[in-house]
Protein backbone atom coordinates (compact mmCIF):
# COMPACT_ATOMS: atom_id res chain seq x y z
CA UNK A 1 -211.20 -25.40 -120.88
CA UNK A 2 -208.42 -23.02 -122.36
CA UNK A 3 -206.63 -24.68 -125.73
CA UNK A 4 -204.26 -22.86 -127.42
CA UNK A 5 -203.45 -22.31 -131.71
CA UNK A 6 -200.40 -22.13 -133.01
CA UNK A 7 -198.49 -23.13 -136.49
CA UNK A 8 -194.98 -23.86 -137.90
CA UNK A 9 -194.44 -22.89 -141.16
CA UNK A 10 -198.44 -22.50 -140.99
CA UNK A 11 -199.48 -26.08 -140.40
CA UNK A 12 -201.28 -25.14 -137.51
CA UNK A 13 -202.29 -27.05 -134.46
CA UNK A 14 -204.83 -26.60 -131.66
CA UNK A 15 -202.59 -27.64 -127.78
CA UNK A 16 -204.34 -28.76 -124.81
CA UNK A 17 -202.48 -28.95 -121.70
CA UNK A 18 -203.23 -32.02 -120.02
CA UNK A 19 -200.66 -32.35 -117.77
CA UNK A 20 -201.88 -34.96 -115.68
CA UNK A 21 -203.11 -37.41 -118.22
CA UNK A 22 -206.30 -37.07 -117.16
CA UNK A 23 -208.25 -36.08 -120.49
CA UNK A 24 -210.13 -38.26 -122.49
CA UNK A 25 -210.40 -36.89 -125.93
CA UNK A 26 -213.08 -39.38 -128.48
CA UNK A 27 -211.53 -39.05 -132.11
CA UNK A 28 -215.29 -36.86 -132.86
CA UNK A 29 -214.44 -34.39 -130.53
CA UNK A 30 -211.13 -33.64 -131.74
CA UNK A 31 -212.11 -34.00 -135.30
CA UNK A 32 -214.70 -30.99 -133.99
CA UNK A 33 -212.32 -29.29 -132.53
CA UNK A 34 -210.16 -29.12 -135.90
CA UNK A 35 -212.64 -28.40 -138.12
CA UNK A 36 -212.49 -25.08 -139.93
CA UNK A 37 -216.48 -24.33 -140.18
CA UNK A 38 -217.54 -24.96 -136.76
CA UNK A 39 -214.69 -25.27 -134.37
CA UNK A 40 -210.89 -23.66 -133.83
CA UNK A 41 -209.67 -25.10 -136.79
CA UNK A 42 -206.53 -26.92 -137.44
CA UNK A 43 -204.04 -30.02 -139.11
CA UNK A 44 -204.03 -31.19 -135.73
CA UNK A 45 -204.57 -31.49 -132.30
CA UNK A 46 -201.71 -32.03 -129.60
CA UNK A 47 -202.52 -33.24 -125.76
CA UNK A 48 -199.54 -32.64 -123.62
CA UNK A 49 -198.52 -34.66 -121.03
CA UNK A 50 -196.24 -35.14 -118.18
CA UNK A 51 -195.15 -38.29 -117.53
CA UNK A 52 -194.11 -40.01 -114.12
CA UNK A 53 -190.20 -39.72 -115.51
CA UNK A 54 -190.98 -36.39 -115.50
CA UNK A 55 -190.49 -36.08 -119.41
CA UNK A 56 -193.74 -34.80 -121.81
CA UNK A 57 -195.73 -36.83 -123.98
CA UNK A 58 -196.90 -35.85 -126.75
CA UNK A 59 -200.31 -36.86 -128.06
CA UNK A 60 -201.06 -35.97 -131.43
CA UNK A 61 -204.25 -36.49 -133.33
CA UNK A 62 -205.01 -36.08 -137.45
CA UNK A 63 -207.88 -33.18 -137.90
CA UNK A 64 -210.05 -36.37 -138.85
CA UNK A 65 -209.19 -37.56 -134.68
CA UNK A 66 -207.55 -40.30 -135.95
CA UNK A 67 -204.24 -41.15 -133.90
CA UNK A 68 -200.51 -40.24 -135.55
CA UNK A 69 -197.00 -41.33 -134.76
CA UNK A 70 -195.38 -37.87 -134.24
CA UNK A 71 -195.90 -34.21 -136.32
CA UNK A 72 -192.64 -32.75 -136.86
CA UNK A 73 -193.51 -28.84 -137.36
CA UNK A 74 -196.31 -29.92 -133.95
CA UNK A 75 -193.39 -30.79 -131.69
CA UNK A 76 -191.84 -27.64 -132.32
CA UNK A 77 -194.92 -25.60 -131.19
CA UNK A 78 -195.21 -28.05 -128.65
CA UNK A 79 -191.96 -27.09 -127.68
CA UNK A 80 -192.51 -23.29 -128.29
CA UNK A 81 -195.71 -23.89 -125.53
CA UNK A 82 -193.84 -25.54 -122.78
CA UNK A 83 -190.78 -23.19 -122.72
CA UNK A 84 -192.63 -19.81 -123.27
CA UNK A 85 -195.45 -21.13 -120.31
CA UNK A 86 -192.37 -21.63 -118.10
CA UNK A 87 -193.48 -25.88 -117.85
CA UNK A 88 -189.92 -26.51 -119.72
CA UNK A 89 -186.22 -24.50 -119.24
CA UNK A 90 -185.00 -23.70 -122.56
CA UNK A 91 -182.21 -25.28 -124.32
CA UNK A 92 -181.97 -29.03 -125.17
CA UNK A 93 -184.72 -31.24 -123.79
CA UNK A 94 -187.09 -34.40 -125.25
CA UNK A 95 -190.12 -34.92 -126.10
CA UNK A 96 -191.22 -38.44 -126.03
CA UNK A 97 -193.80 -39.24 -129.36
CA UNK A 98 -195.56 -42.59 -130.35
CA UNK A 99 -192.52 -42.65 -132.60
CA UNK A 100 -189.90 -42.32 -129.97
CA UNK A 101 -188.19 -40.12 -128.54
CA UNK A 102 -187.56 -36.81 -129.90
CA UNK A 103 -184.33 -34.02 -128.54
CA UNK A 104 -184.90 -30.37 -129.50
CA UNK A 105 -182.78 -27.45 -129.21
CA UNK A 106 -184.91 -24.77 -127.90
CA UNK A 107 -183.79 -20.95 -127.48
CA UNK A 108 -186.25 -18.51 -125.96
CA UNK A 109 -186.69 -17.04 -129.21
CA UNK A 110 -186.48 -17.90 -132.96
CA UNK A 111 -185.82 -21.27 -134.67
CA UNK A 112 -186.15 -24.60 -132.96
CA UNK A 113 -184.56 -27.83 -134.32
CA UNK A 114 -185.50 -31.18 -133.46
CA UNK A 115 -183.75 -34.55 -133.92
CA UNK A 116 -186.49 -36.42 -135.93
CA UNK A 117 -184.14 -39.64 -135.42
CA UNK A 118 -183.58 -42.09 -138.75
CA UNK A 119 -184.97 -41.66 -142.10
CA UNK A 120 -185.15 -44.69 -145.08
CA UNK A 121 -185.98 -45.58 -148.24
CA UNK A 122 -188.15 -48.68 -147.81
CA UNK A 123 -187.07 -50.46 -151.02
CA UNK A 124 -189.33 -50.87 -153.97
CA UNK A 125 -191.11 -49.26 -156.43
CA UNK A 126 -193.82 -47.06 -155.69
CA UNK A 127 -196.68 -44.98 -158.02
CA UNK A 128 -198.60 -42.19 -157.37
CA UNK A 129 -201.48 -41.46 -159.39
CA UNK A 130 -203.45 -38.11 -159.35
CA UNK A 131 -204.85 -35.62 -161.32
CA UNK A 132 -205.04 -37.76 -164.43
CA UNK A 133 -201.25 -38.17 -164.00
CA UNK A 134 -198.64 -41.00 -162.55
CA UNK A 135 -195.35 -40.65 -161.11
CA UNK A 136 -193.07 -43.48 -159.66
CA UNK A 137 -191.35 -42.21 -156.58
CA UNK A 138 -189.68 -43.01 -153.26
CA UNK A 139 -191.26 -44.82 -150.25
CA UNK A 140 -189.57 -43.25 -147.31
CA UNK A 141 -189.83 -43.82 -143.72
CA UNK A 142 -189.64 -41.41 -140.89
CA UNK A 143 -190.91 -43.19 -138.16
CA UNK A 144 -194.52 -42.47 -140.37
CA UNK A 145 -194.69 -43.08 -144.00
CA UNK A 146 -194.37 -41.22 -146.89
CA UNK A 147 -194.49 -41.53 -150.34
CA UNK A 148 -192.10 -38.89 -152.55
CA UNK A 149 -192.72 -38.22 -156.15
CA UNK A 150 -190.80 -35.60 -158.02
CA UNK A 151 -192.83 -33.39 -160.52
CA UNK A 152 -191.86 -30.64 -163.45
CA UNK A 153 -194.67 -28.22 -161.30
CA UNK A 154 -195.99 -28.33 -158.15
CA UNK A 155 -198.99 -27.53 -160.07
CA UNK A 156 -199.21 -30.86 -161.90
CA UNK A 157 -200.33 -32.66 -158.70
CA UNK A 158 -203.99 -30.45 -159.09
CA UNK A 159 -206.20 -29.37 -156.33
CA UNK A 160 -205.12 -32.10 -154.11
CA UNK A 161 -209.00 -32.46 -152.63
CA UNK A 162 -208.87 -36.26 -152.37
CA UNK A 163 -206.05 -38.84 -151.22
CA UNK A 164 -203.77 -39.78 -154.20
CA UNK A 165 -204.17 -43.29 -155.18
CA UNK A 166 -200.47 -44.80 -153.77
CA UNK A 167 -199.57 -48.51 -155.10
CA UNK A 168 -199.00 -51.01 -154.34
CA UNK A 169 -201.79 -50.22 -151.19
CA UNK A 170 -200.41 -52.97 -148.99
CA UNK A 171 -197.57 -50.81 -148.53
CA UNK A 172 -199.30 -48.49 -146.36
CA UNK A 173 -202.39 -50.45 -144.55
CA UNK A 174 -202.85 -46.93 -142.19
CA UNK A 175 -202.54 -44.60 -144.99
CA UNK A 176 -199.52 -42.54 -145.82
CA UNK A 177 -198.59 -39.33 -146.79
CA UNK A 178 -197.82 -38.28 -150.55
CA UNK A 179 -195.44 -35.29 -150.93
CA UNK A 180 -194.50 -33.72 -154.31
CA UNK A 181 -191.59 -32.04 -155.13
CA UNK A 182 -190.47 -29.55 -157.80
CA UNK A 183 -186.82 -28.17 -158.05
CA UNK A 184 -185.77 -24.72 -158.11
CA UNK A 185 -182.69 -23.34 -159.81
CA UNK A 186 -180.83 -22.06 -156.57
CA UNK A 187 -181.00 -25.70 -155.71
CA UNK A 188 -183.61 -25.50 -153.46
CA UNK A 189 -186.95 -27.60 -153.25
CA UNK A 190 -190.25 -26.72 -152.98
CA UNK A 191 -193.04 -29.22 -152.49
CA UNK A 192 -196.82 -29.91 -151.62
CA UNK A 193 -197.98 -32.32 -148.90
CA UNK A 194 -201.65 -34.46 -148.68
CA UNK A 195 -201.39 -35.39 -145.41
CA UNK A 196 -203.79 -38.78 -144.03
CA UNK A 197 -206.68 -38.03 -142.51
CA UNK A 198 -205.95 -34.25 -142.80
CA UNK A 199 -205.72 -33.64 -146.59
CA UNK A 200 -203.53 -30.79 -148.28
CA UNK A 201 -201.51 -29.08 -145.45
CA UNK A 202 -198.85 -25.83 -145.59
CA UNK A 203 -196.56 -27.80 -144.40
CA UNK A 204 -194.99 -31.14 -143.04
CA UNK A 205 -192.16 -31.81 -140.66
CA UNK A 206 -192.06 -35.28 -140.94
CA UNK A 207 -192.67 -34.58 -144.96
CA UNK A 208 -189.84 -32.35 -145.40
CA UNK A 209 -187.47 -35.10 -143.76
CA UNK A 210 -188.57 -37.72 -146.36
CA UNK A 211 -188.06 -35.19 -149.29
CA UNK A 212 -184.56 -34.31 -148.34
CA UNK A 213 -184.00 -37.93 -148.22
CA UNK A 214 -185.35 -38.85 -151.51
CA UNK A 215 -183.78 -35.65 -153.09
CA UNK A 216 -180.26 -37.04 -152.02
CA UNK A 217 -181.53 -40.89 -153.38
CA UNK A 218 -182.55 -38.97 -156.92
CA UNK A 219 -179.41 -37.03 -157.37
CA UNK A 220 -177.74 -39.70 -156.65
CA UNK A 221 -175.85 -37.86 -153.61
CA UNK A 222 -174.38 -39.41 -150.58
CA UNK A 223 -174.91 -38.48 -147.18
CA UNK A 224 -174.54 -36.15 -145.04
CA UNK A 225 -177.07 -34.26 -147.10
CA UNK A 226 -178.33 -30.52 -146.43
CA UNK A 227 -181.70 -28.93 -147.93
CA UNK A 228 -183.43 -25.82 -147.99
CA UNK A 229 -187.20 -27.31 -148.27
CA UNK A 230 -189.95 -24.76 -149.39
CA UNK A 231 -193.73 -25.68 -148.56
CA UNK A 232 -196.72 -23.25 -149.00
CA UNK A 233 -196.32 -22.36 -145.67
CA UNK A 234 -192.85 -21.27 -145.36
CA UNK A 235 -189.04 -22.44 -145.21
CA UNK A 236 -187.43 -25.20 -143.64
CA UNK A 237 -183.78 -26.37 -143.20
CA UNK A 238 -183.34 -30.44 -143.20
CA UNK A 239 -179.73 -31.78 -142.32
CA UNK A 240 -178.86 -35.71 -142.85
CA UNK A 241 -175.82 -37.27 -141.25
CA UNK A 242 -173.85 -39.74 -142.48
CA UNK A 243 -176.12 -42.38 -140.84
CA UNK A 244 -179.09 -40.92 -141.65
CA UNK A 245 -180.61 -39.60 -138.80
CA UNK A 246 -182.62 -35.87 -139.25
CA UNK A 247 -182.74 -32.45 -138.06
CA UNK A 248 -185.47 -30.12 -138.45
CA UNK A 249 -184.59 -26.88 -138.04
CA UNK A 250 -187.58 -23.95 -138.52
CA UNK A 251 -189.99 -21.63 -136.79
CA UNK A 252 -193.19 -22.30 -134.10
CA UNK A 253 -195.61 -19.86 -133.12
CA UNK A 254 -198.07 -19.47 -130.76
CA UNK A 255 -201.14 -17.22 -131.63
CA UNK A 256 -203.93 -17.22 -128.95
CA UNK A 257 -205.36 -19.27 -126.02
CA UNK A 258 -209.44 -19.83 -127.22
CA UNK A 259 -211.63 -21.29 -125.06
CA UNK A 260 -213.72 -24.75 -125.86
CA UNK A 261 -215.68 -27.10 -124.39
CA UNK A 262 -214.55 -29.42 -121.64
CA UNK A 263 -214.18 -32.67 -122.33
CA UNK A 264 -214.86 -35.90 -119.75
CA UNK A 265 -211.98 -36.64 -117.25
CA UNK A 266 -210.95 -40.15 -116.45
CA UNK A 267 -211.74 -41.06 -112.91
CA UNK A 268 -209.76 -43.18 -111.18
């Protein structure tokens, strides 16, 4: 079976093409699959599949196999896949996601933005503790959660190997994902992600969405917001309208088709 790698912003993703649904992928093979020793290695894995309204599906799985709402730098390589493998024209299409569905703007080169839908502070106070440090920050919503702490250096947060400790826990029963953020002086941001079930990551759509938000919330600006939103891995543009739905504007690349081991397909 041919897969193929490819990153935005360098949180990088293995694609299978699956257009018939007929895959069955067990959370240890994908986890295999994504692991950086031994198999292709990625953040993630995406299945792609047609559905009978003739839209695509996206099915995306944590490197630990473990399922996920949406990925918003994966939807844009997802994107990047369909249109450049002629299975999609270019220009505005959707992509439907566990979290709904998702409109991109896709040219047939260069940047892709996609309408990540509404983003929200989920009210009360949150702490993150790590590194021998604690920070009280924003819990933010964006159709997967997030919890947004603002630090004096992006170093502060240390190595990042384990999850931060989030509180209160019942907040987040399936995890959640802890961005930092430090701001620059041309009034930019730049930030670090530990992602669930993946760890530190280059980059996060869905991540950079809840920073701009909370960056807006903590300078106590009003919507619609624009940011510039730095992560290891490169540079992303968020805009938030006045009723706070998201666009995710930045690159997708594909590198190269590899070829791994078949999986079982569902019989009907």
């Amino acid at each position: 079976m041919i897969a193929t790698y490819g990153h935005g912003t360098e949180n990088d993703f293995v694609l299978i093409l699956d257009e018939a649904d007929q895959l069955r992928l067990t959370d240890d093979y994908v986890a295999a699959l994504c692991n950086r020793t031994s198999g292709v290695g990625s953040d993630g894995l995406i299945r792609m599949v047609k559905q009978v309204d003739g839209k695509w599906f996206m099915d995306y799985r944590n490197a630990d196999g473990s399922l996920a709402e949406m990925c918003g730098n994966g939807i844009r390589v997802m994107a990047r896949y369909l249109v450049d493998r002629k299975l999609q024209p270019s220009g505005i299409f959707a992509i439907n996601t566990r979290a709904g569905m998702k409109y991109l703007a896709v040219p047939d080169e260069g940047d892709i933005s996609v309408n990540m839908g509404h983003v929200e502070e989920i009210f009360g106070e949150i702490e993150v503790e790590t590194n021998g440090k604690k920070w009280i920050g924003y819990n933010i919503n964006v159709g997967n959660p997030h919890a947004v702490v603002f630090v004096n250096d992006l170093n502060d947060a240390g190595e990042l190997k384990s999850a931060p400790r989030v509180t209160p826990e019942d907040e987040y029963p399936d995890g959640v994902n802890v961005e930092f953020v430090q701001r620059l002086e041309n009034g930019e941001l730049a930030m670090r992600v530990h992602e669930r079930g993946v760890g530190e990551t280059r980059s996060c759509g869905t991540g950079t969405c809840a920073v701009a938000l909370a960056a807006t919330l903590d300078s106590k600006g009003r919507l619609p917001a624009t940011w510039i939103i730095n992560p290891p891995g490169g540079r992303l543009k968020v805009e938030i309208d006045g009723h706070g739905n998201a666009t995710l504007s930045g690159p997708a690349v594909l590198i190269k088709d590899v070829e791994v081991k078949d999986v079982d397909v569902v019989r009907n």
